[in-house]
N, C-alpha and C. Protein backbone atom coordinates (compact mmCIF):
# COMPACT_ATOMS: atom_id res chain seq x y z
N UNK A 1 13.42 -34.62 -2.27
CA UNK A 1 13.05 -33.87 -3.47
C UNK A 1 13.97 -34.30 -4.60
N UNK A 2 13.49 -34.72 -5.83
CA UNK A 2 14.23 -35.41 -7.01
C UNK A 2 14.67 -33.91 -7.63
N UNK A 3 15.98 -34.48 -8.57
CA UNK A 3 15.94 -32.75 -9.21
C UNK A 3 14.65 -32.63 -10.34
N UNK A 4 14.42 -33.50 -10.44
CA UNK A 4 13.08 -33.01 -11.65
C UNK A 4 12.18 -32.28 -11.15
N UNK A 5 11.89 -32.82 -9.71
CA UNK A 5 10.58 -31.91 -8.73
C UNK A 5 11.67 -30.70 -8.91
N UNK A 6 12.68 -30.68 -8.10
CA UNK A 6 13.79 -29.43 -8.35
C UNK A 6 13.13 -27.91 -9.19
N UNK A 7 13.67 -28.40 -10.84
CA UNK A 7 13.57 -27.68 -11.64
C UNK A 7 12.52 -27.27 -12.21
N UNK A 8 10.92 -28.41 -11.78
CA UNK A 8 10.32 -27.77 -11.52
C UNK A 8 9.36 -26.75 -10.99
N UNK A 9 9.66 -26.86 -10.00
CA UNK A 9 9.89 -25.47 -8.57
C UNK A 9 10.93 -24.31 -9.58
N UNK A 10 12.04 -24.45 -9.48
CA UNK A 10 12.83 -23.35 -10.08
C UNK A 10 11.80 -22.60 -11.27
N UNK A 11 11.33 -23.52 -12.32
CA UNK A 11 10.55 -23.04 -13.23
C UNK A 11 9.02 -21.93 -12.62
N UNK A 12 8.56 -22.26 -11.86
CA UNK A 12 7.31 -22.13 -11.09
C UNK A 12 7.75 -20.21 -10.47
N UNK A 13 8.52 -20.61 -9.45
CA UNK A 13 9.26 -19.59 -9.37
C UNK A 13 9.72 -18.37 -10.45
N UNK A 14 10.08 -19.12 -11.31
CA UNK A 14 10.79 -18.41 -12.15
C UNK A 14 9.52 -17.53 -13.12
N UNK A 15 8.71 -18.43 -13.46
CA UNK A 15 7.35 -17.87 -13.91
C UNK A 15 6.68 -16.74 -13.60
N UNK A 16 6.39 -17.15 -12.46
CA UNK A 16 5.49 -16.23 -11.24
C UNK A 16 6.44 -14.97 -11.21
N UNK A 17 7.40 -14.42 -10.42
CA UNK A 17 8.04 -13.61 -11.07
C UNK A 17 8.08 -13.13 -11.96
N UNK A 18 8.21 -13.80 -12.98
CA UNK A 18 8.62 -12.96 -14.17
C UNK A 18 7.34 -12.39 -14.39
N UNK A 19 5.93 -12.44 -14.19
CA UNK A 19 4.48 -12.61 -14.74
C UNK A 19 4.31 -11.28 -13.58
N UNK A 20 4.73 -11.89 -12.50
CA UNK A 20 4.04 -10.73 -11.34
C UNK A 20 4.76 -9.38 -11.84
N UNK A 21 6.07 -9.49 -12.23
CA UNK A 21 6.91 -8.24 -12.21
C UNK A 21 6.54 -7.59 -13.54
N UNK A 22 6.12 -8.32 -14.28
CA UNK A 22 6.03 -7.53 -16.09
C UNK A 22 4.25 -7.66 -15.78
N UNK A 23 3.48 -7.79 -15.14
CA UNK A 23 1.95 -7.24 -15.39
C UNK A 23 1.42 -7.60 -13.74
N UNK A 24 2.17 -7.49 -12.81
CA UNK A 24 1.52 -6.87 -11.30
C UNK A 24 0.61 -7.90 -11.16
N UNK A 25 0.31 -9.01 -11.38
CA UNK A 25 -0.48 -9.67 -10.71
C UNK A 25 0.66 -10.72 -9.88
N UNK A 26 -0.49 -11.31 -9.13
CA UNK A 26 0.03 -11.67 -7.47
C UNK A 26 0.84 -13.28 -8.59
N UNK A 27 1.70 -13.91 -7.65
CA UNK A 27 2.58 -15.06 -8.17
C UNK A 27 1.23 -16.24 -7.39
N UNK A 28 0.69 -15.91 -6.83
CA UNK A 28 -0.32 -16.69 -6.27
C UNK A 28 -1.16 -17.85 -7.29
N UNK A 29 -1.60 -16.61 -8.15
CA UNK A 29 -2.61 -17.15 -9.62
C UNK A 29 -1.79 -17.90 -10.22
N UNK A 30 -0.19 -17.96 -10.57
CA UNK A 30 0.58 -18.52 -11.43
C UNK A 30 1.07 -19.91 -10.31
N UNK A 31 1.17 -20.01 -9.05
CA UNK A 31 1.81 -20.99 -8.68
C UNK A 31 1.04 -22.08 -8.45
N UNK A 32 -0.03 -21.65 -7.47
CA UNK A 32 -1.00 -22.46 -7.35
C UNK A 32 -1.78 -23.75 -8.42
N UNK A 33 -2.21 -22.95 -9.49
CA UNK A 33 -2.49 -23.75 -10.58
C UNK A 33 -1.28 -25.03 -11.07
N UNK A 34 0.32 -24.32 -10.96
CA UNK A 34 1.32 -25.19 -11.28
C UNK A 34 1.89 -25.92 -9.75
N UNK A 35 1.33 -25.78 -8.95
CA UNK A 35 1.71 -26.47 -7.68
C UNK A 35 0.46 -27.83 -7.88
N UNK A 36 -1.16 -27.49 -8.46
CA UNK A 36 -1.91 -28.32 -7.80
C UNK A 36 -1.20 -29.88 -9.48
N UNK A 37 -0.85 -28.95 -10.74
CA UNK A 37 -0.13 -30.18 -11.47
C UNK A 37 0.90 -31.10 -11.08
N UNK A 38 1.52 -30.81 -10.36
CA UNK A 38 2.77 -31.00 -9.34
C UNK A 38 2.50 -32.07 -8.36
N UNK A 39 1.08 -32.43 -8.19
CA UNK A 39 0.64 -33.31 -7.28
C UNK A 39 0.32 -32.74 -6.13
N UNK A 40 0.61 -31.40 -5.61
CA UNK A 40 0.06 -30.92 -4.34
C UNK A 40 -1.56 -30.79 -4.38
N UNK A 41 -2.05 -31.05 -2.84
CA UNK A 41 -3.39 -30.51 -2.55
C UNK A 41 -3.43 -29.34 -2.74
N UNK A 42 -4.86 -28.76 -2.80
CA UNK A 42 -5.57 -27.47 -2.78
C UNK A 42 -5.01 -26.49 -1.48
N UNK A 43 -5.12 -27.32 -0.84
CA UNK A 43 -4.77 -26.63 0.82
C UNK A 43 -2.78 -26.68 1.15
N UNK A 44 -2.39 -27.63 0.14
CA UNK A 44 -1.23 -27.66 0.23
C UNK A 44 -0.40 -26.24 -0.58
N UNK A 45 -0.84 -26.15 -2.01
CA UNK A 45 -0.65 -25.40 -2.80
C UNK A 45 -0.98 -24.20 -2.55
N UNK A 46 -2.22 -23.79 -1.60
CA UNK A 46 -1.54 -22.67 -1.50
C UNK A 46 -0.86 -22.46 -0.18
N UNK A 47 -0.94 -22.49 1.07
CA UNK A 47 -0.02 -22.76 1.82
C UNK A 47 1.15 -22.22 1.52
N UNK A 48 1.53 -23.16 0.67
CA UNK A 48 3.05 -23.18 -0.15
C UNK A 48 3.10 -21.80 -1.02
N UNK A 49 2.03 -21.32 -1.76
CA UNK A 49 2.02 -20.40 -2.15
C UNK A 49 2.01 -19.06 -1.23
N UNK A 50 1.52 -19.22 -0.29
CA UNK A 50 1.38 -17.88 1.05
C UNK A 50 2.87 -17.91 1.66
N UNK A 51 3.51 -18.93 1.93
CA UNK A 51 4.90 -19.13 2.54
C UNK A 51 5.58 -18.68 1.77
N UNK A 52 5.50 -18.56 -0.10
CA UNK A 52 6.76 -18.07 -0.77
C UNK A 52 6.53 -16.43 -0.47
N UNK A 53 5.44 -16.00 -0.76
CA UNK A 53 5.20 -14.31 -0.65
C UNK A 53 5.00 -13.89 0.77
N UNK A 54 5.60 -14.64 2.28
CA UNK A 54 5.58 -14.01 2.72
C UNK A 54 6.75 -13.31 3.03
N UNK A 55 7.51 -13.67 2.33
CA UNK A 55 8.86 -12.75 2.33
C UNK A 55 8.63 -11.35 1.10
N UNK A 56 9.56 -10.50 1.52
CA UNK A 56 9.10 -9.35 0.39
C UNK A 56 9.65 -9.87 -0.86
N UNK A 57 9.27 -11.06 -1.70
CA UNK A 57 9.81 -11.27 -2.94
C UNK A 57 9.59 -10.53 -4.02
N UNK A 58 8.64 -9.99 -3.87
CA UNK A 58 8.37 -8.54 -5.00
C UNK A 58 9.11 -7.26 -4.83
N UNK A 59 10.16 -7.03 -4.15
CA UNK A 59 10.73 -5.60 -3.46
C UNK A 59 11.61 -5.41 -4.64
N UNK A 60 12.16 -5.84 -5.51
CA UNK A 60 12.73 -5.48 -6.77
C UNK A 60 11.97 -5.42 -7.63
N UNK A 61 11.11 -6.16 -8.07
CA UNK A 61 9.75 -5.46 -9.20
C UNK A 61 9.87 -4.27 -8.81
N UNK A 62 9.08 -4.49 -7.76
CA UNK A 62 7.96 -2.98 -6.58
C UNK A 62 9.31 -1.42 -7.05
N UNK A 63 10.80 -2.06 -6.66
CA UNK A 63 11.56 -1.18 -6.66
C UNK A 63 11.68 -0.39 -8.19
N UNK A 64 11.61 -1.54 -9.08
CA UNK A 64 11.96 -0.69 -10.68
C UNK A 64 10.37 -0.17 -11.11
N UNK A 65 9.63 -0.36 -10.48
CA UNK A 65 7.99 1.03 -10.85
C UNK A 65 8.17 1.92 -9.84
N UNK A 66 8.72 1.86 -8.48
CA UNK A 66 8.60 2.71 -8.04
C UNK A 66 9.71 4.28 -8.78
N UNK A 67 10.71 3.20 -9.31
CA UNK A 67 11.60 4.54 -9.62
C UNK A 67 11.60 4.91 -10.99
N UNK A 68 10.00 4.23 -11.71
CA UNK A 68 9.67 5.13 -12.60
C UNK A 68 8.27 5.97 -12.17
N UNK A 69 8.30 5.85 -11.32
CA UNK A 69 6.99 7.37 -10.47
C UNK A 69 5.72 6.32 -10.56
N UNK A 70 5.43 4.71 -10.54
CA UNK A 70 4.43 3.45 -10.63
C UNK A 70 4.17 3.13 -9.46
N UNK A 71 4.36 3.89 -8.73
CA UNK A 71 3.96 3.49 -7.12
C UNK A 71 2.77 4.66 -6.09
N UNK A 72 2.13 4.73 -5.81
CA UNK A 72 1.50 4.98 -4.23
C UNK A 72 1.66 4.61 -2.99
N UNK A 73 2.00 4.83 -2.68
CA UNK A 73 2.63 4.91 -1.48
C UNK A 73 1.52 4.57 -0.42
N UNK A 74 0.68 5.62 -0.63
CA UNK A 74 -0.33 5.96 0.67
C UNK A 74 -1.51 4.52 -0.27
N UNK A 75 -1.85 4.27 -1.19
CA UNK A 75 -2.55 3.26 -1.67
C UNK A 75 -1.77 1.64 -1.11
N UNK A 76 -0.68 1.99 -1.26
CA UNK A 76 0.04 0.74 -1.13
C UNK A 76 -0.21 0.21 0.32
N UNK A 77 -0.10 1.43 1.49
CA UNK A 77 0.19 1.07 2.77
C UNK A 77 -0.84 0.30 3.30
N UNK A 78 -2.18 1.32 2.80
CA UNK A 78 -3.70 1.04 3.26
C UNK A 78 -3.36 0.10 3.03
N UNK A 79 -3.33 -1.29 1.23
CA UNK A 79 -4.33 -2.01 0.84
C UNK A 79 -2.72 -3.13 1.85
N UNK A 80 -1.66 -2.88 2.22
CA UNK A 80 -0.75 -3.58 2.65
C UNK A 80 -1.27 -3.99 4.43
N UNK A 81 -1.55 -3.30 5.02
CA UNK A 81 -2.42 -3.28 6.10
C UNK A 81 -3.65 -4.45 6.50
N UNK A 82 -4.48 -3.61 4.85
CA UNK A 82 -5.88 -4.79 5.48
C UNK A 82 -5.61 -6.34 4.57
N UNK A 83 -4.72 -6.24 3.84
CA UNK A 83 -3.87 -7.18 2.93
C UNK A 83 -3.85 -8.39 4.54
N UNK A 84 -2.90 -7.99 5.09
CA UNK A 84 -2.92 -8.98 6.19
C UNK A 84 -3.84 -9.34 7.03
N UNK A 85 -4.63 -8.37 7.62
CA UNK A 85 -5.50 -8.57 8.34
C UNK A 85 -6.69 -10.12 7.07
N UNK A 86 -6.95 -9.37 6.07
CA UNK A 86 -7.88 -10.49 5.49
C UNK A 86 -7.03 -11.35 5.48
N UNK A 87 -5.84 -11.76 5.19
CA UNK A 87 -5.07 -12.83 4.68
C UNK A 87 -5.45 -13.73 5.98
N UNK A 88 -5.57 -13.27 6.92
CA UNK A 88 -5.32 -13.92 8.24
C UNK A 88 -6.60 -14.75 8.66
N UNK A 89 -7.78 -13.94 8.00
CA UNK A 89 -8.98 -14.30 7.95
C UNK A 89 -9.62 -15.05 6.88
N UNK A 90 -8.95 -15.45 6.23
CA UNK A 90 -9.43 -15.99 4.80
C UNK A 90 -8.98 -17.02 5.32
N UNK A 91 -7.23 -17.34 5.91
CA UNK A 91 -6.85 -18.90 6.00
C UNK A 91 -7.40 -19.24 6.95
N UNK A 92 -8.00 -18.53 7.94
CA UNK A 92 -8.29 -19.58 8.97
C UNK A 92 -10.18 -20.16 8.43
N UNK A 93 -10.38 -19.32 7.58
CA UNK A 93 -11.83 -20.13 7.17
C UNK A 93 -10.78 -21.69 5.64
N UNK A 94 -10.26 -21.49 5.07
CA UNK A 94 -9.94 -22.05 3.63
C UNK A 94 -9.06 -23.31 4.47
N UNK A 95 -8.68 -23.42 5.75
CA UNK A 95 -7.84 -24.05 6.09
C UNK A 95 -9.12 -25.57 6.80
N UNK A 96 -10.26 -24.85 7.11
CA UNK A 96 -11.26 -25.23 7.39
C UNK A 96 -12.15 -25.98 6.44
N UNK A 97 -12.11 -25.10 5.28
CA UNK A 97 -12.74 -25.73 3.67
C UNK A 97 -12.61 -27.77 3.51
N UNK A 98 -13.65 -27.80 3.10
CA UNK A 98 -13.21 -29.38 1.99
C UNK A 98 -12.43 -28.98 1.00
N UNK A 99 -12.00 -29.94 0.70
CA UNK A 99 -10.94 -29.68 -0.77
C UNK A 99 -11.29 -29.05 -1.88
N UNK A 100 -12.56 -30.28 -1.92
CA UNK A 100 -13.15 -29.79 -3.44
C UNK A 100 -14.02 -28.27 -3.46
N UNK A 101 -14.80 -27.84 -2.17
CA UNK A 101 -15.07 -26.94 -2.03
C UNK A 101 -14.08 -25.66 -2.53
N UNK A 102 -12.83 -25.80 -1.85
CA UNK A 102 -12.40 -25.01 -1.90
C UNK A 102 -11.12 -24.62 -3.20
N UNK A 103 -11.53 -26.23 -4.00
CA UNK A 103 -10.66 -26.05 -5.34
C UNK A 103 -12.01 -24.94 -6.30
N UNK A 104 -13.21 -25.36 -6.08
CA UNK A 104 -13.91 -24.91 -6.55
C UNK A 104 -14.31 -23.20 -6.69
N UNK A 105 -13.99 -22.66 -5.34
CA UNK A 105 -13.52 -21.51 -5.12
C UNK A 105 -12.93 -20.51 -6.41
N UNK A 106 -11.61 -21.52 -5.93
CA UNK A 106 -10.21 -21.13 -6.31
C UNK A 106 -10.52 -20.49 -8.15
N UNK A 107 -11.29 -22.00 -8.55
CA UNK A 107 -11.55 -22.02 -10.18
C UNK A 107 -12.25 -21.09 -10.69
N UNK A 108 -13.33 -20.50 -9.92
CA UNK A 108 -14.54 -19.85 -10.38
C UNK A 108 -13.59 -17.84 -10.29
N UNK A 109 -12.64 -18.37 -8.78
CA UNK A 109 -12.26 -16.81 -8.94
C UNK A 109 -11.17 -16.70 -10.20
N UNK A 110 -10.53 -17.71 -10.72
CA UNK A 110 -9.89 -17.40 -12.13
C UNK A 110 -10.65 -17.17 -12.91
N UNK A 111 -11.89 -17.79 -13.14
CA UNK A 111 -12.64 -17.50 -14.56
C UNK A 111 -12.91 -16.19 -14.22
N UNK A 112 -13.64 -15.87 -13.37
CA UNK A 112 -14.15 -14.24 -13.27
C UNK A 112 -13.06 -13.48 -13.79
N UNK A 113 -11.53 -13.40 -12.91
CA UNK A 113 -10.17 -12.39 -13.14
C UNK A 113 -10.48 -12.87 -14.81
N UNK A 114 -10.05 -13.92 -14.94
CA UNK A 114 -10.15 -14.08 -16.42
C UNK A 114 -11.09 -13.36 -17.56
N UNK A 115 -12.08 -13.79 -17.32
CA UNK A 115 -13.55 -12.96 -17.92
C UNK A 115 -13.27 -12.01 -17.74
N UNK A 116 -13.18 -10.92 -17.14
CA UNK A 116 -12.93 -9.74 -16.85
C UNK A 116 -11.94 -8.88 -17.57
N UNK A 117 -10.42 -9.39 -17.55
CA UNK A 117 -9.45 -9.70 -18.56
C UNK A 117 -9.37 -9.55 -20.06
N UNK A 118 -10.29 -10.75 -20.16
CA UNK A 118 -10.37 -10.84 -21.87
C UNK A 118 -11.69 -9.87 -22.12
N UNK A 119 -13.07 -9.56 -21.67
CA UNK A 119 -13.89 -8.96 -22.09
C UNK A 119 -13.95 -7.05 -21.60
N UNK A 120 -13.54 -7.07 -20.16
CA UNK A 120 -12.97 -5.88 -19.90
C UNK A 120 -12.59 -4.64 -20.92
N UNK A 121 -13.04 -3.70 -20.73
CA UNK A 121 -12.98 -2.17 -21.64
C UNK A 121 -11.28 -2.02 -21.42
């Protein structure tokens, strides 16, 4: 790994975080897109992206909403539960995917979050 790949990982990281913790969306949407510029595959990128969050890297966000009263508890556990169970079931079909199939996926579910986003009430 060159330090340029380096720092930009550090940056990537550093992004995603900062994005997940100031507006709750997953570091997934932010890495992936900057993993597949990076030269990684579709199947590589996220991979790489499932391996960084499977550690609790959000437990300090999670911690400063929870201790402004921004948390559920009983919402959290449920969607933390079937969270894995699908996760488990999604990779073993996406791991299966063609590439392009499954870059294609990937693209159409940003535009929607997106669309949704910008036109959304």
């Amino acid at each position: 790994m060159t330090i340029s790949t380096l720092i930009i990982l550090l940056f990537i990281g550093l992004l995603a975080g900062i994005l997940s913790g100031l507006i709750g969306i997953g570091g997934g949407i932010i890495m992936i897109p900057l993993l597949l510029l990076l030269g990684l595959t579709q199947h590589q990128s996220q991979g790489t992206s499932l391996a960084v969050l499977s550690v609790p890297v959000t437990a300090l966000a999670a911690f400063n909403y929870y201790k402004e009263g921004y948390v559920d508890w009983k919402y959290a556990a449920v969607i933390a539960i079937f969270f894995v169970i699908g996760g488990y079931i999604g990779s073993k079909f996406a791991v299966q995917l063609d590439e392009k199939i499954l870059k294609k996926i990937f693209g159409v579910i940003l535009l929607l979050v997106a669309g949704k986003l910008i036109l959304g009430k």
